[in-house]
C-alpha atoms as a PDB file:
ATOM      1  CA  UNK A   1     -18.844  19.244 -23.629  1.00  0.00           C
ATOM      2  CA  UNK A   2     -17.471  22.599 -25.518  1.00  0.00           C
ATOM      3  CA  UNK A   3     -13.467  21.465 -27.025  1.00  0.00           C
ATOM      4  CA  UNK A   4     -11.066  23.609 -26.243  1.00  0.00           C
ATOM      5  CA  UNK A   5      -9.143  25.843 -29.275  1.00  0.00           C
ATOM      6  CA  UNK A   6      -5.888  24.557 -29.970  1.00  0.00           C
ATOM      7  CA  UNK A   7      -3.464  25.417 -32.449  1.00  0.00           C
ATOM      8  CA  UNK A   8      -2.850  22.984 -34.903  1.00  0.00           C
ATOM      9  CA  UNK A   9       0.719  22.170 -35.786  1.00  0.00           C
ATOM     10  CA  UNK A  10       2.128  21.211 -39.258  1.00  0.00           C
ATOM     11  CA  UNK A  11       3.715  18.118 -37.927  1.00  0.00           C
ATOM     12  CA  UNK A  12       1.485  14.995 -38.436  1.00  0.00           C
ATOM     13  CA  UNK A  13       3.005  13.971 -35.321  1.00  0.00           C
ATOM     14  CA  UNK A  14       2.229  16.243 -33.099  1.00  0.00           C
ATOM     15  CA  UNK A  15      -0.871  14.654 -31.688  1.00  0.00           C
ATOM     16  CA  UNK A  16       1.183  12.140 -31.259  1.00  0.00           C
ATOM     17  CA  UNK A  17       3.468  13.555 -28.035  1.00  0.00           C
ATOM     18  CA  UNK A  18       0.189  15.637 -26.683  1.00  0.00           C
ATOM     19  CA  UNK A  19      -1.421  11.811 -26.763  1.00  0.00           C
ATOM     20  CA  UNK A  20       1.812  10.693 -25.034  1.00  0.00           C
ATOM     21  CA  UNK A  21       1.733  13.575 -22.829  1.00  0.00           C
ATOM     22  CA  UNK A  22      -2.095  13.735 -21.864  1.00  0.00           C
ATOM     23  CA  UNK A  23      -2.242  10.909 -19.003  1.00  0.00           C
ATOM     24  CA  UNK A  24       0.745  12.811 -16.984  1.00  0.00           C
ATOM     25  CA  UNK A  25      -1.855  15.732 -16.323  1.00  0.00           C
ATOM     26  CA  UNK A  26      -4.350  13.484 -14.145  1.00  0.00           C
ATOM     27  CA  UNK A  27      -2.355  10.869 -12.765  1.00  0.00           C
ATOM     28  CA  UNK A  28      -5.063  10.581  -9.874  1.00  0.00           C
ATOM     29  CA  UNK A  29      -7.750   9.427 -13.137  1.00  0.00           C
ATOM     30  CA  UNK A  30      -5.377   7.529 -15.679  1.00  0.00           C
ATOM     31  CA  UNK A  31      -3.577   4.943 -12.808  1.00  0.00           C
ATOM     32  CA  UNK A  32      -6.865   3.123 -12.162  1.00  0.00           C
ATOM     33  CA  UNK A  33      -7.945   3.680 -15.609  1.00  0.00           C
ATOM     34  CA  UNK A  34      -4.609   2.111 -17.146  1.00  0.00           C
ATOM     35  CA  UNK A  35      -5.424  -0.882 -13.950  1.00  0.00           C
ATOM     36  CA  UNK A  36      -8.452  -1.146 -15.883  1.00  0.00           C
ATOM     37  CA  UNK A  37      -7.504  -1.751 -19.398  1.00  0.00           C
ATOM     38  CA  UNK A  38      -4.765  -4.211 -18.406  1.00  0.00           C
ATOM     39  CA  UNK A  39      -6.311  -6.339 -15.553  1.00  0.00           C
ATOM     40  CA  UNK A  40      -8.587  -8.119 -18.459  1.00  0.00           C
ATOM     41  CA  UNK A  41      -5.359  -8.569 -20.468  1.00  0.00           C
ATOM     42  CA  UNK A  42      -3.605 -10.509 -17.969  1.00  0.00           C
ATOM     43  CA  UNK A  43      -6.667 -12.067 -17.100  1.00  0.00           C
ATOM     44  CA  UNK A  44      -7.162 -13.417 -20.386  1.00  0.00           C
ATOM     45  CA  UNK A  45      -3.427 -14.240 -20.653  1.00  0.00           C
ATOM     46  CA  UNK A  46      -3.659 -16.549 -17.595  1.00  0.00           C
ATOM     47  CA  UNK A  47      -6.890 -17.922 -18.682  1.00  0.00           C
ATOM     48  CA  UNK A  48      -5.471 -18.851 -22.395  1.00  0.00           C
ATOM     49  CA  UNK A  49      -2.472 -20.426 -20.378  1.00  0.00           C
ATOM     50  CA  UNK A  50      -4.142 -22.585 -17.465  1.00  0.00           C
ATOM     51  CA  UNK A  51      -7.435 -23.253 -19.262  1.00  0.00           C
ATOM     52  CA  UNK A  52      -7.271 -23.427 -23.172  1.00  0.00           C
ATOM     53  CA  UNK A  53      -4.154 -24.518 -24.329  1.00  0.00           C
ATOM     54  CA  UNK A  54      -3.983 -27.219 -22.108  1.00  0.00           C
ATOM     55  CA  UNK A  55      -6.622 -28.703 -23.535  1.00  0.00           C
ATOM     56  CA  UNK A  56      -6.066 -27.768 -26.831  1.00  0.00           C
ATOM     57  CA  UNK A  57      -2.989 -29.568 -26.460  1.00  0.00           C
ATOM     58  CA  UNK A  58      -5.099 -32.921 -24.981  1.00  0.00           C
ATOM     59  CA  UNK A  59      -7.314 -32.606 -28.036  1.00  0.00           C
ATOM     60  CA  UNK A  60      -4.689 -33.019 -30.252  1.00  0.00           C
ATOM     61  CA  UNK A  61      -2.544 -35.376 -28.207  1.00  0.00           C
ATOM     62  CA  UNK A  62      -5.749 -37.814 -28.379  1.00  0.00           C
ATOM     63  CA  UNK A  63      -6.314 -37.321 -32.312  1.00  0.00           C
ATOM     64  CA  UNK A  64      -2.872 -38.814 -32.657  1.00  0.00           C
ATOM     65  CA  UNK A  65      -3.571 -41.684 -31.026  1.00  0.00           C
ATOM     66  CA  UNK A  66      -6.177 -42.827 -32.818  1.00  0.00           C
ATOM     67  CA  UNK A  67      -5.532 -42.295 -36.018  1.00  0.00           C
ATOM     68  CA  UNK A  68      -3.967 -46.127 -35.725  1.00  0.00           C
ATOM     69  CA  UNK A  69      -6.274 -47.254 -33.308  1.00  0.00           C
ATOM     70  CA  UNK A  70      -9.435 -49.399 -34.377  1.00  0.00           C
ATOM     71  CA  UNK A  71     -12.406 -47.704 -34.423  1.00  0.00           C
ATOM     72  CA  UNK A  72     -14.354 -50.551 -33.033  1.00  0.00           C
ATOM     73  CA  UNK A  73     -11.782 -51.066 -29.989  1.00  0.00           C
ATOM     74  CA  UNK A  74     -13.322 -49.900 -26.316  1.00  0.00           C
ATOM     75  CA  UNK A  75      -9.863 -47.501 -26.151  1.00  0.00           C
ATOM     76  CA  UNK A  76     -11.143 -45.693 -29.199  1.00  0.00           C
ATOM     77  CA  UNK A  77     -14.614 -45.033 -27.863  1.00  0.00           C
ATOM     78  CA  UNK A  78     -13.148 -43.958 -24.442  1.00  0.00           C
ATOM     79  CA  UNK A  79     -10.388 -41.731 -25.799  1.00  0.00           C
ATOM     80  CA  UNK A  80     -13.029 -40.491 -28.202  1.00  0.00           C
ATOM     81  CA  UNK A  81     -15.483 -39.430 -25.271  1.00  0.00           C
ATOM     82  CA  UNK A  82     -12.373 -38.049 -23.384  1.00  0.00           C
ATOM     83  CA  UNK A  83     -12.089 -35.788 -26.671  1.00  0.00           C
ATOM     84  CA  UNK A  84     -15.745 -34.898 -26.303  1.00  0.00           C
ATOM     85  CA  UNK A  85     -15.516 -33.698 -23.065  1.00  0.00           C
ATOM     86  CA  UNK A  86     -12.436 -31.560 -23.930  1.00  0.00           C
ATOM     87  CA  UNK A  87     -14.090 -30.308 -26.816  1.00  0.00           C
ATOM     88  CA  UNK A  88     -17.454 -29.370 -24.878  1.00  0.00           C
ATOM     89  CA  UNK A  89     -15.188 -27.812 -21.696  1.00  0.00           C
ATOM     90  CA  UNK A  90     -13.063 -25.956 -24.547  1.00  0.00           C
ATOM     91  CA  UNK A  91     -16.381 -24.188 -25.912  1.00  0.00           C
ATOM     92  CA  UNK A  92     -17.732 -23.645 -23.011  1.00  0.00           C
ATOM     93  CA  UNK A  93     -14.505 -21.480 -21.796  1.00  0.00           C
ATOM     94  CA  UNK A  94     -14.207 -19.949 -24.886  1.00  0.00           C
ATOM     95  CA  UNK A  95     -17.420 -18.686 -24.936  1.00  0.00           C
ATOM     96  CA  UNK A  96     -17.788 -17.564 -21.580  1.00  0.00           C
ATOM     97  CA  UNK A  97     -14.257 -15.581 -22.492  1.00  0.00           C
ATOM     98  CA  UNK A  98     -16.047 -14.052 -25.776  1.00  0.00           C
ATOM     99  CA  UNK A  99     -18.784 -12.802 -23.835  1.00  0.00           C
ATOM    100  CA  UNK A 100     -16.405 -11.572 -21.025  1.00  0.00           C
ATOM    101  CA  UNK A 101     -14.401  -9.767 -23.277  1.00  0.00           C
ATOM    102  CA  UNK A 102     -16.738  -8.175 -25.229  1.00  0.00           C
ATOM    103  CA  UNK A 103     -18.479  -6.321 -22.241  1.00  0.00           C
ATOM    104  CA  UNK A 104     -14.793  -5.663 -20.711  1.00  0.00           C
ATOM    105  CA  UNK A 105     -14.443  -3.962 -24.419  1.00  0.00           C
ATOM    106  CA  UNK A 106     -17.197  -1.785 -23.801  1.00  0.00           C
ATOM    107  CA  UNK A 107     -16.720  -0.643 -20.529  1.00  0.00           C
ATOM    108  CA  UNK A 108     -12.764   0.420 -21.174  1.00  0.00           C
ATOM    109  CA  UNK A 109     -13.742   2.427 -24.278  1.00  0.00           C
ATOM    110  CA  UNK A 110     -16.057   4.399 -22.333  1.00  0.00           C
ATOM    111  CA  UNK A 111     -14.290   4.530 -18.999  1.00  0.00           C
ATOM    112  CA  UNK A 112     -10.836   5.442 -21.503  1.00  0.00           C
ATOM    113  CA  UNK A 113     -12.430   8.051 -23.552  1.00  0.00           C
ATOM    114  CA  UNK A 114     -14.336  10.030 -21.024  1.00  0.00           C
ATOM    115  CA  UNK A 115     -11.078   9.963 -18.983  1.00  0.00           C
ATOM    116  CA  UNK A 116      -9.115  11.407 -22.088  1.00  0.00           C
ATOM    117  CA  UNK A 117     -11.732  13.903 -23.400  1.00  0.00           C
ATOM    118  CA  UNK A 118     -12.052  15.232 -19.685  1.00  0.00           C
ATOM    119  CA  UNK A 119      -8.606  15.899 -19.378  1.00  0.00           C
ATOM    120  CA  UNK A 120      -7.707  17.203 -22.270  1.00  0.00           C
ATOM    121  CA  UNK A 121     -10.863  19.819 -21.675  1.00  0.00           C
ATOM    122  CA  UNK A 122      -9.385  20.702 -18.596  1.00  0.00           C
ATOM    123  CA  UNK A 123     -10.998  18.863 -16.236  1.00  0.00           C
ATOM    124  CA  UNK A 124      -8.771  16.796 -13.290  1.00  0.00           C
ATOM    125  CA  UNK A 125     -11.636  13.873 -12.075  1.00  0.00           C
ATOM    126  CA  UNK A 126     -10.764  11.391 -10.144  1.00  0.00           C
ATOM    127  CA  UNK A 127     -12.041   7.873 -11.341  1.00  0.00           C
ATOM    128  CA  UNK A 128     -15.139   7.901  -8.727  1.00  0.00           C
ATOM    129  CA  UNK A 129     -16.196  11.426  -9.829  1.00  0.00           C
ATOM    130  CA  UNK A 130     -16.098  10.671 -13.319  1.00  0.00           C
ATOM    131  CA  UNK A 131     -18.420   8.095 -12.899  1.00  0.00           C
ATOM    132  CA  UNK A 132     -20.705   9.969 -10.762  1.00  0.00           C
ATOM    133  CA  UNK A 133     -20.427  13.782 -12.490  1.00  0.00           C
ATOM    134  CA  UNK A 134     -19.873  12.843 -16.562  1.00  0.00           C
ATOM    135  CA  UNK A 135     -20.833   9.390 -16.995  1.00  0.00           C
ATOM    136  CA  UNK A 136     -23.694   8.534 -15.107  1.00  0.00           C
ATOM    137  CA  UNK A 137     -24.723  12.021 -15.648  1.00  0.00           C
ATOM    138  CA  UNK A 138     -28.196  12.543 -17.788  1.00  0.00           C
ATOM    139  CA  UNK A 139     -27.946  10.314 -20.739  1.00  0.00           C
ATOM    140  CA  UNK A 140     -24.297  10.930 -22.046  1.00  0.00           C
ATOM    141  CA  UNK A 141     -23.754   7.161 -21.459  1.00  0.00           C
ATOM    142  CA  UNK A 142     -26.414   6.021 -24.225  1.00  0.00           C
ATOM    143  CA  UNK A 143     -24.680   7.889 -27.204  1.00  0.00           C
ATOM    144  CA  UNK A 144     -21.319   6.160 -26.636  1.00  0.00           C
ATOM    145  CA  UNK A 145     -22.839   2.771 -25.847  1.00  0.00           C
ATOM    146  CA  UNK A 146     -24.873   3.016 -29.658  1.00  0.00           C
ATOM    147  CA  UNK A 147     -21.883   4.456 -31.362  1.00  0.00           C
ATOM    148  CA  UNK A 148     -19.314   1.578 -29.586  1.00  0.00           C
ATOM    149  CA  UNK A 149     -21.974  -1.089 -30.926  1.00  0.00           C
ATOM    150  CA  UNK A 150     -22.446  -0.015 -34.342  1.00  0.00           C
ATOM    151  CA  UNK A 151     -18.997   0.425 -34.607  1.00  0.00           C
ATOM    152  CA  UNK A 152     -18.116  -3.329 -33.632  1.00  0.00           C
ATOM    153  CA  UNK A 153     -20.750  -4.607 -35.937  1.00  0.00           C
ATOM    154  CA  UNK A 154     -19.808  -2.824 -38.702  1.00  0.00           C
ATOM    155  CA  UNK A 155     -15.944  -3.481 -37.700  1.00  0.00           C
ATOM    156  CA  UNK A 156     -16.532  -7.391 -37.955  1.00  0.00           C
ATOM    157  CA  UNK A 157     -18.476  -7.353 -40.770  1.00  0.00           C
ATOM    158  CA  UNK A 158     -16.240  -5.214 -42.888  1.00  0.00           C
ATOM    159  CA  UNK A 159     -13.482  -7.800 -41.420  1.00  0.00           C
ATOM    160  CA  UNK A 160     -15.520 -11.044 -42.751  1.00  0.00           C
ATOM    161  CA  UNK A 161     -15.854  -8.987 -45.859  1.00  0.00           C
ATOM    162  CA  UNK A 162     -11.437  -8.698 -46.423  1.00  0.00           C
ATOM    163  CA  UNK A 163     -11.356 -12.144 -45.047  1.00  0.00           C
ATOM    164  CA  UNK A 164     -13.315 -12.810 -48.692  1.00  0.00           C
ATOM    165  CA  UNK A 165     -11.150 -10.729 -50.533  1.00  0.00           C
ATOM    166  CA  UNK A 166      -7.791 -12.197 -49.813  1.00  0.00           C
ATOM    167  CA  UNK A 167      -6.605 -12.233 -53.069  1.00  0.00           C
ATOM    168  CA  UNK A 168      -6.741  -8.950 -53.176  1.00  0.00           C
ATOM    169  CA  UNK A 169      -3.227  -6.937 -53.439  1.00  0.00           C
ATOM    170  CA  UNK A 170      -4.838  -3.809 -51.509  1.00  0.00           C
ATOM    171  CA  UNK A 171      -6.037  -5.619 -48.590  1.00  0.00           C
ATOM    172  CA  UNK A 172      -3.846  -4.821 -45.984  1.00  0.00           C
ATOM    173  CA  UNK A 173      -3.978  -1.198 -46.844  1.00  0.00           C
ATOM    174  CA  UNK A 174      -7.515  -1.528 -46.839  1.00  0.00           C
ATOM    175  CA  UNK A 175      -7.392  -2.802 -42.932  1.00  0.00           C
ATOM    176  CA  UNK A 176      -5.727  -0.158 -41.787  1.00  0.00           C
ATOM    177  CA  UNK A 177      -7.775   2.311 -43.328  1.00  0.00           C
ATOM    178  CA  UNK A 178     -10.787   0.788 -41.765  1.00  0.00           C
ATOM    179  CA  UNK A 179      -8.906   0.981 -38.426  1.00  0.00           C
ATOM    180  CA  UNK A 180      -8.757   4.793 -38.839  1.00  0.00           C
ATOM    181  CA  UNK A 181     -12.320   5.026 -39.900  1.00  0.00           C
ATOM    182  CA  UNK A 182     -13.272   2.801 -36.858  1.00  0.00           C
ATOM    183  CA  UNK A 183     -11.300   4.973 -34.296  1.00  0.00           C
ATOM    184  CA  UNK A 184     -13.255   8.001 -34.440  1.00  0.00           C
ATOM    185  CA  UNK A 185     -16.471   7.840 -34.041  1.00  0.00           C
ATOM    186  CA  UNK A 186     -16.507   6.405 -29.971  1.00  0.00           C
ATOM    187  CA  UNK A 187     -14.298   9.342 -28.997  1.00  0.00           C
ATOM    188  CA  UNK A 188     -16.704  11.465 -31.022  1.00  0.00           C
ATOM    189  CA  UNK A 189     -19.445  10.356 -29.587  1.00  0.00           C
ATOM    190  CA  UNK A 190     -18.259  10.776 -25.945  1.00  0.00           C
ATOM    191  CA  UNK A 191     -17.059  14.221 -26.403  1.00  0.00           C
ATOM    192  CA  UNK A 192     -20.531  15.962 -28.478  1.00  0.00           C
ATOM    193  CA  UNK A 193     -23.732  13.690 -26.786  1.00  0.00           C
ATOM    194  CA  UNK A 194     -25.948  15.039 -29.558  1.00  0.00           C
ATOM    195  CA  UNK A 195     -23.556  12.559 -31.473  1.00  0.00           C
ATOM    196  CA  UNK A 196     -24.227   8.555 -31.796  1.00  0.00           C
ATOM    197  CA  UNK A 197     -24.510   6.034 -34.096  1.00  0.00           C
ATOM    198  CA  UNK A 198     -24.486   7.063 -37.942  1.00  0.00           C
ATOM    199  CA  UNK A 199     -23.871  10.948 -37.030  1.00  0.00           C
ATOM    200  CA  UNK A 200     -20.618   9.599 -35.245  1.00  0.00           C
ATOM    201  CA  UNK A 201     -19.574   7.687 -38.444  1.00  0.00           C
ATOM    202  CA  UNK A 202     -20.037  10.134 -40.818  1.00  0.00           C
ATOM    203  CA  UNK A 203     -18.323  12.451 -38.929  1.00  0.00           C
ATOM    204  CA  UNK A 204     -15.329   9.867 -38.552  1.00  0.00           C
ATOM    205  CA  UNK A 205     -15.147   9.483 -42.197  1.00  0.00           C
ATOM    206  CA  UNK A 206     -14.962  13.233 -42.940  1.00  0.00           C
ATOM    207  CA  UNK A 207     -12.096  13.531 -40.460  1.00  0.00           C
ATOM    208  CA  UNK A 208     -10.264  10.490 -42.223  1.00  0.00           C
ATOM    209  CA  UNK A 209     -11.225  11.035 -45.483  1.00  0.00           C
ATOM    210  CA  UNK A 210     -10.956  14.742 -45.890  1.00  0.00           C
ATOM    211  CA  UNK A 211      -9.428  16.429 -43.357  1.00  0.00           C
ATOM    212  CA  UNK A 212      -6.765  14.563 -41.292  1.00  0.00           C
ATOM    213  CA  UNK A 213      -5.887  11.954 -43.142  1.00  0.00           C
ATOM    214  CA  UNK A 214      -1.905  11.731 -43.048  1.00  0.00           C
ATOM    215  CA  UNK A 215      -2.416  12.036 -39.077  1.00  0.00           C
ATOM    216  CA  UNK A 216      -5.145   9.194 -39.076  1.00  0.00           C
ATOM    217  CA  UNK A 217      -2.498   6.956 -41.228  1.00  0.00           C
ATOM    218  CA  UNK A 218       0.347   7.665 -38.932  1.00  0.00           C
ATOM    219  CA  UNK A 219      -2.186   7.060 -35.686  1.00  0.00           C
ATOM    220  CA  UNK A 220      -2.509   3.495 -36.982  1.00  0.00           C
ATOM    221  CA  UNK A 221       0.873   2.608 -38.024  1.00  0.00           C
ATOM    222  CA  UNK A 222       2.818   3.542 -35.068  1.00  0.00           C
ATOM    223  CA  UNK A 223      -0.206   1.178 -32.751  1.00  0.00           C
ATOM    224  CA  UNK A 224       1.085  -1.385 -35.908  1.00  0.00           C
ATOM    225  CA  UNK A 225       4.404  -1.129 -35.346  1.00  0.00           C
ATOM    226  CA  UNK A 226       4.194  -1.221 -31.515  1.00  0.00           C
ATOM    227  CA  UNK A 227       1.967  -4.390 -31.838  1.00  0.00           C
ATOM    228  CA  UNK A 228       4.340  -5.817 -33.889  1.00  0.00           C
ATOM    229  CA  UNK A 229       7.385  -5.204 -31.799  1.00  0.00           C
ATOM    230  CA  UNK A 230       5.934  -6.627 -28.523  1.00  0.00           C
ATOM    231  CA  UNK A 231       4.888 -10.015 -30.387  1.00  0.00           C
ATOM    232  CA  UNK A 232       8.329 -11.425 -30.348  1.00  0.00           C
ATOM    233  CA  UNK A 233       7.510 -10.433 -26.082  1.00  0.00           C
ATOM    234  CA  UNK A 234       4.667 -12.554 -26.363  1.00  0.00           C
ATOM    235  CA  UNK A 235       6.695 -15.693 -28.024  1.00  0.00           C
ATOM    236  CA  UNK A 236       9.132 -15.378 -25.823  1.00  0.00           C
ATOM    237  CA  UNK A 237       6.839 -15.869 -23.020  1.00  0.00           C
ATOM    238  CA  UNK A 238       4.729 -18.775 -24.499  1.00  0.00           C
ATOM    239  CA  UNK A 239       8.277 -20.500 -24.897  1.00  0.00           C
ATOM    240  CA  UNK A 240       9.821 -19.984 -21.077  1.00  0.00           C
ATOM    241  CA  UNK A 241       5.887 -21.486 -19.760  1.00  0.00           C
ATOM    242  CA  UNK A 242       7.511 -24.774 -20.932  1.00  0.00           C
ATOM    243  CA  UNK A 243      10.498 -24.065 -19.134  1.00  0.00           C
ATOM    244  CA  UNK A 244      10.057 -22.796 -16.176  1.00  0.00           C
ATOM    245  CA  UNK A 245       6.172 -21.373 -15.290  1.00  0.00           C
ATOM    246  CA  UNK A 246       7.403 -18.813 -12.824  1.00  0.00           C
ATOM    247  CA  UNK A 247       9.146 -17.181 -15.326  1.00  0.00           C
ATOM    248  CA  UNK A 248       6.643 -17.336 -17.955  1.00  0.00           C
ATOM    249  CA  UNK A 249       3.974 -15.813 -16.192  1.00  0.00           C
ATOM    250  CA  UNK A 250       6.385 -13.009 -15.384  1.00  0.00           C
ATOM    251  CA  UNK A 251       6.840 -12.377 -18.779  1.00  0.00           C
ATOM    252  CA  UNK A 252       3.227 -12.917 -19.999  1.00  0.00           C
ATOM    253  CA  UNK A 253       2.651 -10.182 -17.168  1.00  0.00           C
ATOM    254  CA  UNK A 254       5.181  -7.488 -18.748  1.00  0.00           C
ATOM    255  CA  UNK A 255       3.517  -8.240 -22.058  1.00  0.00           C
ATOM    256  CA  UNK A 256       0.009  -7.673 -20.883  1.00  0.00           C
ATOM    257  CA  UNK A 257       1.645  -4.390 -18.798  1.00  0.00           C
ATOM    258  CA  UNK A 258       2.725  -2.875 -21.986  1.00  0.00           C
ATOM    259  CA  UNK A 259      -0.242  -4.096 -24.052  1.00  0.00           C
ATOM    260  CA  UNK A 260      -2.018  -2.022 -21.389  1.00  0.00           C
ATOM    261  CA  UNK A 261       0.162   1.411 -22.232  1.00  0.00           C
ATOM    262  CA  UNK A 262      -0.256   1.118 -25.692  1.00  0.00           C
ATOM    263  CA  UNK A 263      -3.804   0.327 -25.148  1.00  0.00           C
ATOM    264  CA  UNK A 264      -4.073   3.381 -23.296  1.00  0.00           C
ATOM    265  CA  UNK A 265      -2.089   5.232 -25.788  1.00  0.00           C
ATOM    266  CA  UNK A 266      -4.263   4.263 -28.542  1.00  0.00           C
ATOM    267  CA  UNK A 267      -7.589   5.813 -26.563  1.00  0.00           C
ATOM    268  CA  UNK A 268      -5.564   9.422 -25.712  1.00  0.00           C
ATOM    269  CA  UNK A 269      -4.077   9.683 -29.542  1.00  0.00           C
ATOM    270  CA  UNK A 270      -8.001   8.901 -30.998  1.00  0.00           C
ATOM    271  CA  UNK A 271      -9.196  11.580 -28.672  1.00  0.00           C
ATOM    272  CA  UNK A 272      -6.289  14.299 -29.319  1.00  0.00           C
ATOM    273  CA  UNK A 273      -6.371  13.083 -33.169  1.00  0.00           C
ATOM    274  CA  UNK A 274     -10.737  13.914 -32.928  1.00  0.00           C
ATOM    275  CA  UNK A 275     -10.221  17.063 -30.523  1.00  0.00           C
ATOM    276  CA  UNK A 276      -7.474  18.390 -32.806  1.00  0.00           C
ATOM    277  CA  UNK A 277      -9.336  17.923 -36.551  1.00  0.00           C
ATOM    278  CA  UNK A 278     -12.362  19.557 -34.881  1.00  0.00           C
ATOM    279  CA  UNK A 279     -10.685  22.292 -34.231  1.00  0.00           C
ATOM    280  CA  UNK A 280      -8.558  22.500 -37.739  1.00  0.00           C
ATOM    281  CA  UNK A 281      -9.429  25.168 -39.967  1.00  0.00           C
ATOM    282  CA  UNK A 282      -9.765  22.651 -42.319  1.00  0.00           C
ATOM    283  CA  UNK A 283     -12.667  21.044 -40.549  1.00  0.00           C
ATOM    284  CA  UNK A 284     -14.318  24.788 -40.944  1.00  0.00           C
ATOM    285  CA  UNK A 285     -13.764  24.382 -44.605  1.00  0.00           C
ATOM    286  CA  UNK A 286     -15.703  21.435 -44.827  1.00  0.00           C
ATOM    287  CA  UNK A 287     -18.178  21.765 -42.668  1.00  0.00           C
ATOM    288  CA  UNK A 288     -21.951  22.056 -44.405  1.00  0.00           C
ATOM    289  CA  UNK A 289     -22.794  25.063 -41.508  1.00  0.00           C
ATOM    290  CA  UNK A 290     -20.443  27.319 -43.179  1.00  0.00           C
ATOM    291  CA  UNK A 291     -21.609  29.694 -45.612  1.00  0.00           C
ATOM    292  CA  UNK A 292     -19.319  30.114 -48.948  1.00  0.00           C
ATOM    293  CA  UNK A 293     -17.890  33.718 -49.194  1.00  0.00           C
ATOM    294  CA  UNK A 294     -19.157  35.686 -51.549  1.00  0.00           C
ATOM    295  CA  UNK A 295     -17.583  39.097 -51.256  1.00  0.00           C
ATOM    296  CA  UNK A 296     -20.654  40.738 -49.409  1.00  0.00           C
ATOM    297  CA  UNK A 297     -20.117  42.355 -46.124  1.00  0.00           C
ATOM    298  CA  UNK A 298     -21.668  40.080 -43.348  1.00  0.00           C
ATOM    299  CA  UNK A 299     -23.145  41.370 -40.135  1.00  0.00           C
END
């Protein structure tokens, strides 16, 4: 899929407002898509409320009653199978929500990006024709499905790595770097098919490493700072379930609305951010294809 020239602005922000601005041009595409990405957040929302902290909260209802209790009494034994079966229900459900989750992960990312990189090329799809005349055409689905993989592996591991490290002072910064490193190569890999995998990553780390950097900074600390301001949203909510349910789940279902937008946000601004530094002049500078000048005429 041939990107578009655009010209690059001095502002690190400016990706920013054509990210913002990018859904509005295929509203027919981007309303399912955004139904998408935040039906599994509500869905895992209800199923945290109804299913796992109710049972959390059993678990550790029953470990404080028998810390007095004697082990030897029949109540003990029966409260301790009672905290069995919890236990077993509780991994069962969280399991079954890992899994879940993981393929829901997959099949946003792809559904997200094609939608973005299709748009901003030009194209107006609705959701049914980008299935059936960009994703399901030929084999651009297997790049993005390698490249989305590797990129979750190497995510979690890099992740277990900091989780090591935590005495370092640099760790946070370090996170956040990663997350900009991480971003790049699924978009990448959805907009050129010829790349997956480790030709996706390298590529991502040129971009953040040499050519966009202050952009790929600012990328991640505005979805930081988003994140962080609809937490409070999310305590708010946890805290009126005890109160009244109705309202709870109301809340829990404005959280999960927005968590959706910025969600969808985040998939437009990695595709404008990739589209953009591709077509740079400083990507041209770095790029191994281009031959050095010299001073000889060329033909």
């Amino acid at each position: 899929m041939a990107t578009k020239a655009k010209s690059s602005s001095s502002s690190c922000l400016s990706f920013l407002k054509d990210a913002l601005l990018l859904p509005t041009q295929n509203a027919k595409l981007f309303v399912p898509v955004f139904l998408l990405v935040t039906a599994p957040l509500l869905l895992l929302q209800i199923t945290n409320v109804f299913c796992i902290q109710p049972r959390t909260a059993d678990i550790l209802h029953h470990l404080d009653e028998i810390k007095n209790m004697d082990p030897s009494s029949a109540d003990y034994a029966e409260i301790m199978a009672e905290i069995l079966k919890e236990a077993r229900e509780l991994v069962i459900i969280s399991i079954a929500l890992l899994i879940i989750t993981f393929a829901e992960s997959f099949a946003k990312q792809i559904i997200a990006f094609f939608a973005t990189s299709t748009t901003y090329d030009g194209d107006r799809y609705s959701l049914p024709e980008l299935f059936t005349k960009v994703i399901m055409k030929g084999r651009r689905l297997r790049g993005p499905l390698i490249t989305i993989a590797m990129v979750d592996v190497l995510n979690v591991a890099c992740m277990l790595l900091l989780v090591a490290l935590l005495q370092l002072v640099m760790r946070h910064m370090g996170v956040l770097y990663m997350v900009v490193l991480f971003v790049l190569p699924s978009p990448a890999s959805v907009a050129d098919a010829d790349r997956r995998g480790v030709s996706a990553l390298t590529l991502a780390w040129r971009l953040t490493t040499k050519v966009w950097r202050k952009e790929g900074c600012v990328l991640v600390v505005v979805l930081h700072l988003v994140a962080t301001i609809l937490s409070p949203l999310y305590a708010v909510a946890l805290g009126c379930l005890k109160k009244s349910m109705p309202m709870g789940l109301a809340l829990l279902s404005v959280y999960a609305l927005l968590c959706g937008l910025v969600q969808l946000f985040y998939y437009a601004a990695a595709m404008v951010y990739y589209y953009q530094a591709m077509d740079s002049k400083e990507v041209m500078a770095h790029d191994d294809y281009v031959k050095i000048p010299t001073g000889e005429a060329t033909v």
